[in-house]
Structure formats: C-alpha cells, structure tokens
C-alpha atoms as a PDB file:
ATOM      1  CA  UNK A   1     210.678 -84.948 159.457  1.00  0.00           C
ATOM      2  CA  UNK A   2     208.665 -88.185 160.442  1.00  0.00           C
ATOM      3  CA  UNK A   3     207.700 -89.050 164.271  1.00  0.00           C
ATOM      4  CA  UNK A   4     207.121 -92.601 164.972  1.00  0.00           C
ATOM      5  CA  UNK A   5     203.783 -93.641 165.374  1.00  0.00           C
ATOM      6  CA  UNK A   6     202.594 -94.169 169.234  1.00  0.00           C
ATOM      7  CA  UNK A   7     199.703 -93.940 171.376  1.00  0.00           C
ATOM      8  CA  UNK A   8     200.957 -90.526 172.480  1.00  0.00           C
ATOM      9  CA  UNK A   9     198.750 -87.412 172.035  1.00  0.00           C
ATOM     10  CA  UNK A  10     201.563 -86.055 169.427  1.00  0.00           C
ATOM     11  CA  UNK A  11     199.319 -82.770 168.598  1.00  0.00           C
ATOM     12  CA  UNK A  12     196.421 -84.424 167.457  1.00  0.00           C
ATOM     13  CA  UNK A  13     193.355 -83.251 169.023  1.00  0.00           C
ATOM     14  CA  UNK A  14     191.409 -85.708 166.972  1.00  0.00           C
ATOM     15  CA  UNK A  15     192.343 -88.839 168.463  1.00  0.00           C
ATOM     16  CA  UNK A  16     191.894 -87.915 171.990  1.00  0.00           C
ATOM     17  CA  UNK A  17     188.748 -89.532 173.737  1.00  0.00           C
ATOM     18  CA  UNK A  18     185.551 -87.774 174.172  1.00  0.00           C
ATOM     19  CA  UNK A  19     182.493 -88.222 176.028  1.00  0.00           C
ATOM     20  CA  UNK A  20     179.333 -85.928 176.447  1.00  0.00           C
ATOM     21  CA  UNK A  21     178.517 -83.948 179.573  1.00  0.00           C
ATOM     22  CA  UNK A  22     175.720 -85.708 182.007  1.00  0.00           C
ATOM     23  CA  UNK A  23     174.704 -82.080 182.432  1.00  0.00           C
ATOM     24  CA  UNK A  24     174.617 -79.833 179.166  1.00  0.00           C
ATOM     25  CA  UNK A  25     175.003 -82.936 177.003  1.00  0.00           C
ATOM     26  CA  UNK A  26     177.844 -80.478 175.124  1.00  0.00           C
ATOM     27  CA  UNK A  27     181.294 -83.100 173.895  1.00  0.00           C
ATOM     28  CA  UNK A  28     183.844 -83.109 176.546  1.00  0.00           C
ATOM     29  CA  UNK A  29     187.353 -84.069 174.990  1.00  0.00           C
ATOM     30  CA  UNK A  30     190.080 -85.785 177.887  1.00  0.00           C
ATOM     31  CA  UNK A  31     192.482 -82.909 179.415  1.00  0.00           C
ATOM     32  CA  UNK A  32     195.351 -84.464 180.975  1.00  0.00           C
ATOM     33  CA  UNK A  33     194.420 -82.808 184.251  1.00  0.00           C
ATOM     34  CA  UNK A  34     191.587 -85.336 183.936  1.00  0.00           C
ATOM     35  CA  UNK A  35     193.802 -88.256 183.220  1.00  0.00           C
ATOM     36  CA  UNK A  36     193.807 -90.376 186.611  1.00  0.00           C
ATOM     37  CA  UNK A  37     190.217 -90.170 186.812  1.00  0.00           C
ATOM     38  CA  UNK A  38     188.788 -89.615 183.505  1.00  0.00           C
ATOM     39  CA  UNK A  39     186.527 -92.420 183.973  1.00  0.00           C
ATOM     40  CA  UNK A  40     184.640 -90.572 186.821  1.00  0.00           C
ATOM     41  CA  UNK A  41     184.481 -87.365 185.120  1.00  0.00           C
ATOM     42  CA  UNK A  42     181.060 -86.624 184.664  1.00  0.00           C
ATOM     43  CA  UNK A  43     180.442 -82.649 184.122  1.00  0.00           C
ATOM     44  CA  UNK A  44     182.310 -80.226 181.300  1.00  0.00           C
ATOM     45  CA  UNK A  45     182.250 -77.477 183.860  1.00  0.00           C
ATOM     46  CA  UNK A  46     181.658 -76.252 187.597  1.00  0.00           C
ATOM     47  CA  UNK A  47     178.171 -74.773 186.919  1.00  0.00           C
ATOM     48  CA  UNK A  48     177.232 -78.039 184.686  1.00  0.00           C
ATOM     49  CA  UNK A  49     178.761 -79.925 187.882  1.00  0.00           C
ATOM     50  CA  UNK A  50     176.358 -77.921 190.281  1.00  0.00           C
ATOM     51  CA  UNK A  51     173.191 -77.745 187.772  1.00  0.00           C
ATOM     52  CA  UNK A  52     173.431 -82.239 187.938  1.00  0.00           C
ATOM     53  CA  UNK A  53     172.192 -84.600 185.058  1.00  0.00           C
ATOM     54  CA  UNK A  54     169.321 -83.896 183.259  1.00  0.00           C
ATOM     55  CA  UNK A  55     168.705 -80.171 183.895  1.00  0.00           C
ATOM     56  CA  UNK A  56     170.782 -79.539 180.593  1.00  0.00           C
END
C-alpha cells in the first residue's frame, strides 16, 4: 500500500529538522513537544540548558 506524499512526518525520522545544541554542540532532531517554539529551542537537555553555550 502507497500513502500520498505530504509534508507530514509519516515515520520518517530523516526528514525531520535538526539543529545542533548551543551547549554540547551534539544534533538535536524537532520533537513535536518542541513544535510551537522550535525556533527558540536552544539546549538538547536540562543539564546542557543549565551548563549555557560554549561550556560544551
């Protein structure tokens, strides 16, 4: 069976945005918890969050 092509995530974790970490530098990939503000998200995780850019 064939789904229609979209701009949905549709299972592939490939063509989901990334962006690295201003911490740890590590790839973050978009969660849809961070979908209304993904633009402002900054940090992979809490401790990367509380370490701040450039202590990676």
């Amino acid at each position: 069976m064939t789904r229609p092509a979209g701009n949905g995530f549709r299972g592939n974790k490939a063509a989901l945005p990334s962006k690295p970490c201003a911490a740890c530098g590590l790839p973050m990939t978009w969660r849809r918890r961070w979908a209304r503000n993904w633009a402002e998200v900054k940090y992979c995780f809490e401790a990367c969050r509380r370490r701040g850019a450039g202590h990676g």
